[in-house]
Each structure stands twice: as C-alpha cells, then as structure tokens.
N, C-alpha and C. Protein backbone atom coordinates (compact mmCIF):
# COMPACT_ATOMS: atom_id res chain seq x y z
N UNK A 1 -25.09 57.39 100.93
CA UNK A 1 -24.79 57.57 99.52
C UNK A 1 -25.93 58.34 98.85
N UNK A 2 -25.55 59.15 97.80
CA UNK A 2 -26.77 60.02 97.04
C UNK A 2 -27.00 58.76 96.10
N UNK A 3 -28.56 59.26 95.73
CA UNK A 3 -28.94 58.27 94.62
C UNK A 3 -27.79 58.34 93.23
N UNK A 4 -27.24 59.34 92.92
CA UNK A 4 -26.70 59.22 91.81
C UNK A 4 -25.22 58.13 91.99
N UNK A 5 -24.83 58.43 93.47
CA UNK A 5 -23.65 58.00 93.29
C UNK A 5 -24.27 56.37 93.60
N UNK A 6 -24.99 55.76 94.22
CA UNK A 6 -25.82 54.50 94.04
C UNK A 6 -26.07 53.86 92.42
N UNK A 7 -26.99 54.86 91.61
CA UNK A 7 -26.98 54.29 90.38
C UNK A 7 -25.80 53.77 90.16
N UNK A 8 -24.97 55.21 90.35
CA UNK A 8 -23.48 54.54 89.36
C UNK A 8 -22.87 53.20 89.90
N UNK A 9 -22.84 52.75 90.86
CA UNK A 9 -22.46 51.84 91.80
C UNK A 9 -22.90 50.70 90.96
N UNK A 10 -24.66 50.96 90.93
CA UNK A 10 -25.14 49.63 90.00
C UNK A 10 -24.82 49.27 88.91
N UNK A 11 -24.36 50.50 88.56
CA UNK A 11 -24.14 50.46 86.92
C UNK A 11 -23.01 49.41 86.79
N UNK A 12 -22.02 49.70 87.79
CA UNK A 12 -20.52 49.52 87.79
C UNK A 12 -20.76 48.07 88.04
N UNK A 13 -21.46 47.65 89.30
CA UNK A 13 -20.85 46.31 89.41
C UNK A 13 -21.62 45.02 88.24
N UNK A 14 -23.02 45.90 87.64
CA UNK A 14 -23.61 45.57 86.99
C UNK A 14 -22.58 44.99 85.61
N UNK A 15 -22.12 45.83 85.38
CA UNK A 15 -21.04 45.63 84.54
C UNK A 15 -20.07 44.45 84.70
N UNK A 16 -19.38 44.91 85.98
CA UNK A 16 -18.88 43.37 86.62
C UNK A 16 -19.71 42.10 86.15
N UNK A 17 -20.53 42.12 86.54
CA UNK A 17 -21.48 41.14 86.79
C UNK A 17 -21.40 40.21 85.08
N UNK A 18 -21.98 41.13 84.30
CA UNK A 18 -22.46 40.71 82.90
C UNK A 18 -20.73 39.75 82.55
N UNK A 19 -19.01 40.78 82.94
CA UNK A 19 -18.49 40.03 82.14
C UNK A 19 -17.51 39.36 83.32
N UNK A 20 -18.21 38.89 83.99
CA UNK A 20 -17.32 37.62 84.43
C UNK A 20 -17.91 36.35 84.13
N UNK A 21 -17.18 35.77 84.82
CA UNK A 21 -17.40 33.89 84.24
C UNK A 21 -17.94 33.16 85.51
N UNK A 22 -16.85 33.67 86.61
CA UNK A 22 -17.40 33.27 87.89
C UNK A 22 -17.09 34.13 89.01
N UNK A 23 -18.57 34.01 89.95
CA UNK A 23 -17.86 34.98 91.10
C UNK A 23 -18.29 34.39 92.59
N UNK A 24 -17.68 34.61 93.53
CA UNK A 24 -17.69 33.82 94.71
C UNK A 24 -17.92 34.72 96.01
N UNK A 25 -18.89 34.22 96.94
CA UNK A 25 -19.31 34.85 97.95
C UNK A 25 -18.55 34.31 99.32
N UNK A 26 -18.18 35.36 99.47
CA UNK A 26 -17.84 34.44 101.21
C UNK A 26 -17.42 36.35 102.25
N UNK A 27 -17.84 35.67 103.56
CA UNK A 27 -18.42 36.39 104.44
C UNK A 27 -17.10 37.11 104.80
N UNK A 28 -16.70 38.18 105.50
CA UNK A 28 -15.39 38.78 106.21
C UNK A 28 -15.28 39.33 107.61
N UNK A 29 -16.44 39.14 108.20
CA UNK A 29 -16.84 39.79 109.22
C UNK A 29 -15.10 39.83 110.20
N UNK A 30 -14.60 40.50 110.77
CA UNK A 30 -13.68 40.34 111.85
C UNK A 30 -11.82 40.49 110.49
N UNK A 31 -12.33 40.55 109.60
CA UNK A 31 -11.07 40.88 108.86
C UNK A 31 -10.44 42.09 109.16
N UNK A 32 -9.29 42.54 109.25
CA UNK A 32 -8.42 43.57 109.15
C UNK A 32 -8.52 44.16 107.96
N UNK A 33 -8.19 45.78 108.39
CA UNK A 33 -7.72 46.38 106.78
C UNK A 33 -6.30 46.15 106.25
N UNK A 34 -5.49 45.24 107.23
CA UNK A 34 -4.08 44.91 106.30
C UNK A 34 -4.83 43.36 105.59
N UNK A 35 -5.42 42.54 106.15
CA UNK A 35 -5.91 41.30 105.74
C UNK A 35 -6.95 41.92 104.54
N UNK A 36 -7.68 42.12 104.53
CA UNK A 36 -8.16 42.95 103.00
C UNK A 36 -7.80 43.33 101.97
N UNK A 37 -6.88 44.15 102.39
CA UNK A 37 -5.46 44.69 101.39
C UNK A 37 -5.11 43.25 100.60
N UNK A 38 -4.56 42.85 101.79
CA UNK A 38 -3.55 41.51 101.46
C UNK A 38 -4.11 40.33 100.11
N UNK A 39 -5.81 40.19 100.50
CA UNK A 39 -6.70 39.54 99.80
C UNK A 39 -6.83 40.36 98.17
N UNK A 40 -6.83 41.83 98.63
CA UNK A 40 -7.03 42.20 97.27
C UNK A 40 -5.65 42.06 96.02
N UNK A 41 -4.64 42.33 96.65
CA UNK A 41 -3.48 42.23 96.45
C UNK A 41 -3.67 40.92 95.54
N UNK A 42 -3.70 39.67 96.37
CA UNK A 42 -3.59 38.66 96.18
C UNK A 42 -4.33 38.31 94.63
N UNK A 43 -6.21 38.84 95.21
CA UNK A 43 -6.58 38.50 93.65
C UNK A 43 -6.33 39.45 92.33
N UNK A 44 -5.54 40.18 92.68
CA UNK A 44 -5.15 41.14 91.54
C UNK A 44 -4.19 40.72 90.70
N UNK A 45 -3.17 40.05 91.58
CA UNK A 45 -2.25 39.00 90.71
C UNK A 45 -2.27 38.11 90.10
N UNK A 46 -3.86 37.43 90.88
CA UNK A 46 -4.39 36.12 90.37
C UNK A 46 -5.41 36.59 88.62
N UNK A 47 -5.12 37.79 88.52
CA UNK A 47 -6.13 38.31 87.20
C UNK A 47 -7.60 38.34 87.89
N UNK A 48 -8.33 38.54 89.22
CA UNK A 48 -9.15 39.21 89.75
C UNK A 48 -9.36 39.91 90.28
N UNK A 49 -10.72 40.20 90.64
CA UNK A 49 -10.57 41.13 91.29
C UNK A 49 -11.98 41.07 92.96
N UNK A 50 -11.81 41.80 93.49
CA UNK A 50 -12.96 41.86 95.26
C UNK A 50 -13.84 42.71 95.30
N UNK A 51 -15.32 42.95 95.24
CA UNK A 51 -15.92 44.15 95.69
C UNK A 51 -16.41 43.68 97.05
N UNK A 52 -16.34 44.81 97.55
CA UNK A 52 -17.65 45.12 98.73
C UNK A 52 -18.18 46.20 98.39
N UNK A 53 -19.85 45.89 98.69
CA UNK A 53 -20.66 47.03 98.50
C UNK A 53 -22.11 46.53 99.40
N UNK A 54 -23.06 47.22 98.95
CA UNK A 54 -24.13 47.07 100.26
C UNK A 54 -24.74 45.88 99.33
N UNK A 55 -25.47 45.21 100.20
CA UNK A 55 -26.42 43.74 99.50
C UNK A 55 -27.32 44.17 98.26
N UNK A 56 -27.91 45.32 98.79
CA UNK A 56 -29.33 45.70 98.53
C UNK A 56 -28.76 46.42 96.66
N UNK A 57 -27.78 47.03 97.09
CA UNK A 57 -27.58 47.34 95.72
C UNK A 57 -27.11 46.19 94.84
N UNK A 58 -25.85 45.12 95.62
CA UNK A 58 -25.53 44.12 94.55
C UNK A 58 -26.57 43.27 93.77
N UNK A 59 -27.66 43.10 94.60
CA UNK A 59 -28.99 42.39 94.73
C UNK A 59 -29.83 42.91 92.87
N UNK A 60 -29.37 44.05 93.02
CA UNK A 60 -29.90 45.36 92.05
C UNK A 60 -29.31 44.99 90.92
N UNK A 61 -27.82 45.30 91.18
CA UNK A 61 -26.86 44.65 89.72
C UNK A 61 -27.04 43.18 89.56
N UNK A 62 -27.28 42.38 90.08
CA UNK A 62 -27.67 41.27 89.35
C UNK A 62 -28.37 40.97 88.38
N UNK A 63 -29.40 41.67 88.73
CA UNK A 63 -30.12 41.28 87.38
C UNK A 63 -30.09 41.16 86.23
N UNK A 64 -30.33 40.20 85.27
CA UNK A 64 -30.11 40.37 83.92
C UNK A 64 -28.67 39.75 83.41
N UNK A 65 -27.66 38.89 84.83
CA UNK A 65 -26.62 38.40 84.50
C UNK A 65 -26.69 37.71 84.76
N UNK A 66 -25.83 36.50 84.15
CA UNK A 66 -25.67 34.92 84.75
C UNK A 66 -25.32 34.43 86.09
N UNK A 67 -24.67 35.50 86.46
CA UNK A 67 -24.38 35.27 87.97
C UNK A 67 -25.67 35.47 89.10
N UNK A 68 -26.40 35.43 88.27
CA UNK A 68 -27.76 36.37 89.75
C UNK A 68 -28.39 35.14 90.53
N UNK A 69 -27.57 34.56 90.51
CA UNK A 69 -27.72 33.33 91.24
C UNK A 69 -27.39 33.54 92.61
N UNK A 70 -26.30 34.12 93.02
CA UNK A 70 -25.60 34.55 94.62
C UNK A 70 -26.34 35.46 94.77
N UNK A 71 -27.41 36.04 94.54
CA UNK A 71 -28.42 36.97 95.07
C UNK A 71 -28.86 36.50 96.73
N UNK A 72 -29.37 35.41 96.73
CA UNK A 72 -29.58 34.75 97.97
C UNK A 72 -28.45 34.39 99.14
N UNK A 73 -27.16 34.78 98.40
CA UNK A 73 -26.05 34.47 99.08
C UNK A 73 -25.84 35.82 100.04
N UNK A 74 -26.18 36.57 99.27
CA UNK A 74 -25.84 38.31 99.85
C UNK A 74 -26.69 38.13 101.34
N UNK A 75 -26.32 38.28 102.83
CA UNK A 75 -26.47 38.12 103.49
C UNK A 75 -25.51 38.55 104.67
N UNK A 76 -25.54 39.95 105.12
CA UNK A 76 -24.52 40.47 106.23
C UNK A 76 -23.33 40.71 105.67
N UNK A 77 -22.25 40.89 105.94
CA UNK A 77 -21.19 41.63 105.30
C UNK A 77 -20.36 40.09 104.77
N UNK A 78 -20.48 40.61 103.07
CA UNK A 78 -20.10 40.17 102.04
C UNK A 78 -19.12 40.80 101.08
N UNK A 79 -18.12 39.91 100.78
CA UNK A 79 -17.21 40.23 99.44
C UNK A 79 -17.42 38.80 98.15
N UNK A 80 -17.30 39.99 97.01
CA UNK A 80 -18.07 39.06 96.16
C UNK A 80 -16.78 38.96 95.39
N UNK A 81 -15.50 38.03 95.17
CA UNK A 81 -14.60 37.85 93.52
C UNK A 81 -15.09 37.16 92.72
N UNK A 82 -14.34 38.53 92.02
CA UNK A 82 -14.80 37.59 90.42
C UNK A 82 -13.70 37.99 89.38
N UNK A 83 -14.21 36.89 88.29
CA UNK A 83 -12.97 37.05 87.22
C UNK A 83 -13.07 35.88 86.19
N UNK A 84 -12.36 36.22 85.04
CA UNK A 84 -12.98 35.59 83.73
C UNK A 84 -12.75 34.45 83.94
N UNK A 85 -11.02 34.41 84.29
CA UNK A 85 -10.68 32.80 84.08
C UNK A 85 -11.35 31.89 85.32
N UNK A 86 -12.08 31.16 84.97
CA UNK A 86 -13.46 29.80 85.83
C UNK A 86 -12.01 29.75 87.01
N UNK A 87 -11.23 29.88 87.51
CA UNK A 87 -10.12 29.18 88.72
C UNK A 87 -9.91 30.16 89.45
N UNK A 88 -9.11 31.16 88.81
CA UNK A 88 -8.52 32.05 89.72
C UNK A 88 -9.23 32.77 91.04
N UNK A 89 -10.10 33.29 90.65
CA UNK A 89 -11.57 33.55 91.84
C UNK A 89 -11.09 32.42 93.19
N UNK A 90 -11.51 31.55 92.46
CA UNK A 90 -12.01 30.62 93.53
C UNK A 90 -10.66 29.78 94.45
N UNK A 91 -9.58 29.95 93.45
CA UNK A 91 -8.67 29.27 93.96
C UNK A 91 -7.83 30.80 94.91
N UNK A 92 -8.04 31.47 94.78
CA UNK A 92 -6.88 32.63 95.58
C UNK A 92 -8.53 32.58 96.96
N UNK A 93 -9.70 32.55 96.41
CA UNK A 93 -10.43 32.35 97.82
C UNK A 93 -10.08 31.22 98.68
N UNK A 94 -10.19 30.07 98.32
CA UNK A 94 -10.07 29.11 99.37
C UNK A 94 -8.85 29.31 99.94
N UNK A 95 -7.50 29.30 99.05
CA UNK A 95 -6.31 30.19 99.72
C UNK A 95 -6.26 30.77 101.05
N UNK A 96 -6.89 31.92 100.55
CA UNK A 96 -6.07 32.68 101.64
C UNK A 96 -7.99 32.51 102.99
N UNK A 97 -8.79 31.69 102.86
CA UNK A 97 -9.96 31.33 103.67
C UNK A 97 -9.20 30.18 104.62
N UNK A 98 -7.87 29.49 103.85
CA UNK A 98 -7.05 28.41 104.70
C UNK A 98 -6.42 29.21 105.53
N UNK A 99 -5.76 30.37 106.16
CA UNK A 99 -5.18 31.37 106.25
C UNK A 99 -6.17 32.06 107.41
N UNK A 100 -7.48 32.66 106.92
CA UNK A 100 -7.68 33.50 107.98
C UNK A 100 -9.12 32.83 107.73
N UNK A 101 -8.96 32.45 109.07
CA UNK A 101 -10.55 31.53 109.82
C UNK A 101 -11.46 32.56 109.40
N UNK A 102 -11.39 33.98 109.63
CA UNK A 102 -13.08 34.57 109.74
C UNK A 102 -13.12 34.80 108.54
N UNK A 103 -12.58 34.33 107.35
CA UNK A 103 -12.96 34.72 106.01
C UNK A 103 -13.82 33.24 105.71
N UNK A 104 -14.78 33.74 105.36
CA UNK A 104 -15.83 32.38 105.13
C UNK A 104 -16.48 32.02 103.51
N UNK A 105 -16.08 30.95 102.61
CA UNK A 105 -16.56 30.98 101.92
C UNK A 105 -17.82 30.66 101.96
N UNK A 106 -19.02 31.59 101.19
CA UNK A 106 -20.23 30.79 101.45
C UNK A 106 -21.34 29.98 100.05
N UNK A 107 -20.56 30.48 99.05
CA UNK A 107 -20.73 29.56 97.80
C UNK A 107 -20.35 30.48 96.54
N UNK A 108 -20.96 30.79 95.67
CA UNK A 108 -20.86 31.08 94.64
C UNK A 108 -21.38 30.63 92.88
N UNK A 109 -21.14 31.31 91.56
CA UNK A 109 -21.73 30.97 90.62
C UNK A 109 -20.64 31.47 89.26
N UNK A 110 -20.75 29.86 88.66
CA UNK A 110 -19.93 29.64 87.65
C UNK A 110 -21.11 29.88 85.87
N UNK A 111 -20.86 30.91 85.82
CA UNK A 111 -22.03 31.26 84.63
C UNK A 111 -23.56 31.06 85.42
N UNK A 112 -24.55 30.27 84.48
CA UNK A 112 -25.59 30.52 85.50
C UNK A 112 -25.83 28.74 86.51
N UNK A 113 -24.25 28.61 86.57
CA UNK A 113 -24.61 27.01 87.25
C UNK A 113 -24.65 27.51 89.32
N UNK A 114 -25.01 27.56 89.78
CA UNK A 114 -24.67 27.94 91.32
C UNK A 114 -23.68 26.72 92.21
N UNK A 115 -23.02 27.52 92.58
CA UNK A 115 -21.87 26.52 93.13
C UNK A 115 -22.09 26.85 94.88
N UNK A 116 -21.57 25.01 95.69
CA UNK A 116 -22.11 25.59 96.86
C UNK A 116 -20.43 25.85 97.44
N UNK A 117 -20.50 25.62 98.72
CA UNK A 117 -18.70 25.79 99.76
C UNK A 117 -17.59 24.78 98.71
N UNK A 118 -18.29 23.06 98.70
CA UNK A 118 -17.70 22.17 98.01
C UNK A 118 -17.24 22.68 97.26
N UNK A 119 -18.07 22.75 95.87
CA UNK A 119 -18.30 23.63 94.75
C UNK A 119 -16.95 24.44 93.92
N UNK A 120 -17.08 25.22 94.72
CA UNK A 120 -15.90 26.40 95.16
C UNK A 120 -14.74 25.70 95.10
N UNK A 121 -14.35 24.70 96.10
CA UNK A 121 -13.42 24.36 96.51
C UNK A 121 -13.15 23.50 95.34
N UNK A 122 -13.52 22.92 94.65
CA UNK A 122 -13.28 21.78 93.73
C UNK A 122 -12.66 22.52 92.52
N UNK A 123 -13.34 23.57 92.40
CA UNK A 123 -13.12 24.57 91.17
C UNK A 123 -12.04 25.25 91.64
N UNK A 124 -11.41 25.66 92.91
CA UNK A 124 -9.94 26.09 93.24
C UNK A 124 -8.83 24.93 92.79
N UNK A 125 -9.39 23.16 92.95
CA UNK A 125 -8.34 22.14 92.82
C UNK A 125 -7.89 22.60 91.64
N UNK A 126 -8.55 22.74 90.57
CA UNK A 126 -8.43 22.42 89.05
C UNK A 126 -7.56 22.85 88.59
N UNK A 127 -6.36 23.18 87.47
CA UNK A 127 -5.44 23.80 87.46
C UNK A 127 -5.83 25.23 86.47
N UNK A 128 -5.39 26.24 86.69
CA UNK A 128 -5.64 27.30 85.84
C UNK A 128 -5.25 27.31 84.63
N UNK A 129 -6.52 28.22 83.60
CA UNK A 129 -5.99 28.54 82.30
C UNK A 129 -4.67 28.27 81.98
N UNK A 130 -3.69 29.65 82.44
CA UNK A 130 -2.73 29.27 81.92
C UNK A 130 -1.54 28.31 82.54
N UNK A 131 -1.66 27.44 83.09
CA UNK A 131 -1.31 26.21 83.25
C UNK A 131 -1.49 25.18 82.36
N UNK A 132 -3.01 24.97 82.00
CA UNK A 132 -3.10 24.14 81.01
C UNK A 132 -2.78 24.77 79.50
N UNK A 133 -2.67 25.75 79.45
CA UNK A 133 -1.77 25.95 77.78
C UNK A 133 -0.56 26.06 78.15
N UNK A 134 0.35 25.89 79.63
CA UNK A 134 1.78 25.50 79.29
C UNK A 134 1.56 23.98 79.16
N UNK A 135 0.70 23.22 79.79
CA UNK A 135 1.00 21.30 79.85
C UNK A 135 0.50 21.21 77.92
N UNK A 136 -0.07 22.26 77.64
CA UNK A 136 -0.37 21.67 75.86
C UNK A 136 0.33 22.18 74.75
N UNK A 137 1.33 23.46 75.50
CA UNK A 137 2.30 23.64 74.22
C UNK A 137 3.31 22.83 74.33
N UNK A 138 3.48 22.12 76.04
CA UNK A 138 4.29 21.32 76.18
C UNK A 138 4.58 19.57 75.54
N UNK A 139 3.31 19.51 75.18
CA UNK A 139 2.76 18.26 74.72
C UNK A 139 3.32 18.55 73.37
N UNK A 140 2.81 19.71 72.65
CA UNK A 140 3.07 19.56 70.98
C UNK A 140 4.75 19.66 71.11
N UNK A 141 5.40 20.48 72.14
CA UNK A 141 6.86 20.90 71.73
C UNK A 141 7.66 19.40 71.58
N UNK A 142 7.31 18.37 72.82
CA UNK A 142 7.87 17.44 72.96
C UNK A 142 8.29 16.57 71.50
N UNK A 143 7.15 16.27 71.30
CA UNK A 143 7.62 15.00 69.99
C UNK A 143 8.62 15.54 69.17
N UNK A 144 8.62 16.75 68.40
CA UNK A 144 9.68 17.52 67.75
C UNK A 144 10.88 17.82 68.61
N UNK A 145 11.00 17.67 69.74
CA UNK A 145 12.06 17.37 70.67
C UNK A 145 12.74 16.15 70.42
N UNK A 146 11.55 15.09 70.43
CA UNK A 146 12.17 13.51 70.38
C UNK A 146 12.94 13.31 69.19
N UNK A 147 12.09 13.74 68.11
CA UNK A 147 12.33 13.67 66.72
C UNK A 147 13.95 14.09 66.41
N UNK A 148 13.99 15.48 66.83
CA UNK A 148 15.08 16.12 66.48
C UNK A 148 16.42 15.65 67.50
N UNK A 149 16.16 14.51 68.43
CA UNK A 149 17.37 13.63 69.30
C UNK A 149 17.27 12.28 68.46
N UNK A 150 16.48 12.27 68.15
CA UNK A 150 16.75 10.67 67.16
C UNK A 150 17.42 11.06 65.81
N UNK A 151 17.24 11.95 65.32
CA UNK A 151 18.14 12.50 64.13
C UNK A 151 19.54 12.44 64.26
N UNK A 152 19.57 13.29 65.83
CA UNK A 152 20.96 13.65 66.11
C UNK A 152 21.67 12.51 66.85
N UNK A 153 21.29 11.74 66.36
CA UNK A 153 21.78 10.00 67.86
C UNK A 153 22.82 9.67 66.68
N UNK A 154 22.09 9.36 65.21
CA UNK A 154 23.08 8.45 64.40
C UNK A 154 24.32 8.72 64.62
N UNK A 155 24.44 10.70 63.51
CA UNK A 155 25.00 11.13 63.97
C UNK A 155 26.59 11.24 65.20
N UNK A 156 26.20 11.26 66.13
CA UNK A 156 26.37 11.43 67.57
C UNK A 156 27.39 9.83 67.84
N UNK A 157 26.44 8.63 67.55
CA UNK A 157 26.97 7.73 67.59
C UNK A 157 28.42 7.10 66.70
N UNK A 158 28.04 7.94 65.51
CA UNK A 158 29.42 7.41 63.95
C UNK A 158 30.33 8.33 64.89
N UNK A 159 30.32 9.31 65.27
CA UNK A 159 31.32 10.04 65.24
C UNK A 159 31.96 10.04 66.63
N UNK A 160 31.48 8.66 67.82
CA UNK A 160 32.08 8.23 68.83
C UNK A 160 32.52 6.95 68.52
N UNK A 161 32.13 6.19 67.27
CA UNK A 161 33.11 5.21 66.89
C UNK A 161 34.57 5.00 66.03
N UNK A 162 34.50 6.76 65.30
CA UNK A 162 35.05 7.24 64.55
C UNK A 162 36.07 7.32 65.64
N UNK A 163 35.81 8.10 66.57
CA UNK A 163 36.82 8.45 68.02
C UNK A 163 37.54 7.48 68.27
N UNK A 164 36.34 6.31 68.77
CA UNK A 164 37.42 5.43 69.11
C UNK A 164 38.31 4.42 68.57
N UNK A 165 38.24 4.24 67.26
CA UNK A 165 38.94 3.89 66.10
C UNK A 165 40.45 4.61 66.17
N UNK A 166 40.30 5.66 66.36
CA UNK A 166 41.45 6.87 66.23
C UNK A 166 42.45 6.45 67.29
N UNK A 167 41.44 6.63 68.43
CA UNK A 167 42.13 6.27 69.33
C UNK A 167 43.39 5.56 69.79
N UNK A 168 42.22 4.01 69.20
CA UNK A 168 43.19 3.13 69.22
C UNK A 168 44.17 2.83 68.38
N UNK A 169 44.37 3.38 66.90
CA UNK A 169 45.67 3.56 66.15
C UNK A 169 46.50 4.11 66.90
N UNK A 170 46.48 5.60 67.72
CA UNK A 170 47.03 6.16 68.32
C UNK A 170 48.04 5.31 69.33
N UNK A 171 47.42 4.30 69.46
CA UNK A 171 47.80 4.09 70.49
C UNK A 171 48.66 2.58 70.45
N UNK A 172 48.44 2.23 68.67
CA UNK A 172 49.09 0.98 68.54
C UNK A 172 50.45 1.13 68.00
C-alpha cells in the first residue's frame, strides 16, 4: 500500500471507530471467500458492518476512540464488527462462529468497557434495539386494547340477550 492510500485507510476506519458503540474481534484464519461474503451479508442486514485490514494500521485508528481497547486483541488475521446498536455486532458474531468452527471470537469492546469471549456472548443473548421498542409499544398498545373490549362487552352482551328474547317469542 502507498502511504497515502494507508493514511486514508486510517482515516476511514478511524472514523469507524469514533462512531460505533461496539465492536468485536474474532480471528478467521481458514475462512472461505463464499463464508466471508456470507458473514458480511449477514452483518449488513443485522445494521453492521466487517473490516479487515492490517493490525498495525487498525492499532493506528484506534486511538483517541472508546473502542481502543481491542488494540491488544489485534493479533494475526483479524476481522473487527462493529455497529451502533450494543447487539447486533455481537449477536450475528456468535451466530454464524456456531456455524463455522475456524471463525473465532476473541473478545471485544462495548464503549470503553472491554468485553472478553463470555462477554460477547452474553451481549449476543440480549434482545435487540428494535425488539425491545416492539415489547414497549406493545405494552402501551395493550391496555387501550383492554379498555376498548370492556366498552364493547356491555354492549355485545344487551344485544345477545336482546337475541335471545326474540328468539324465543319466535318461537312461542
């Protein structure tokens, strides 16, 4: 690589770096370029995203971000995700690491807290962002659900006694 196209590199992931929330290290040695694909694919849907790049430069972009914690993580061929929402990262890693043995998680960093393999994995259980704003619009929709079936019960009820009143004239 020329130095310029290096700077820019730093610049770039540097950038990365400053606006994510969390990003996760784990090793790939023996991966395929369809298994790569597949991974990137994967966190692209998940709202992340995968770099690979050389240590020495990621080492470089760290600095000055909350994440510069996986500095020590960078060690032989590394892919680093990352991405705003604290889950998605981590949960499409352990994923598809259940999937293909030589993908290795080897820890990672949630703002400037450092997370180890566990870590990682605990923060994949959790349910994502938008999961928990469907379980909380679901929460407020409900009661005005209940509300608006107890209104409609009285209702509902006069006008099946009304029925069967009818009925039975009908029928006397």
């Amino acid at each position: 690589m020329e130095r310029a196209a290096k700077k820019e590199a730093v610049e770039q992931l540097n950038g990365v770096f400053k606006t994510t929330s969390v990003a996760v290290v784990a090793q790939y040695s023996g991966l395929t370029v369809a298994q790569m694909q597949k991974l990137r694919m994967q966190m692209k849907q998940a709202g992340a995203s995968v770099k690979v790049s050389k240590n020495r430069l990621a080492k470089i972009a760290l600095e000055g971000t909350d994440v510069v914690a996986i500095g020590p993580m960078l060690k032989g061929p590394t892919v680093i995700a990352t991405s705003n929402d604290p889950v998605a990262a981590p949960k499409v890693a352990v994923e598809f690491a259940k999937t293909n043995e030589k993908f290795v998680i080897i820890g990672g960093s949630m703002g400037k807290t450092v997370l180890n393999v566990d870590s990682v994995k605990a923060l994949a259980s959790l349910p994502s962002l938008d999961e928990l704003r469907a379980k909380i619009v679901g929460l407020l929709v409900a009661p005005a659900t209940k509300i608006a079936q107890l209104a409609n019960a009285p209702a509902g009820k006069l006008a099946r006694v009304i029925q069967a009143h009818a009925s039975k004239g009908e029928a006397a």
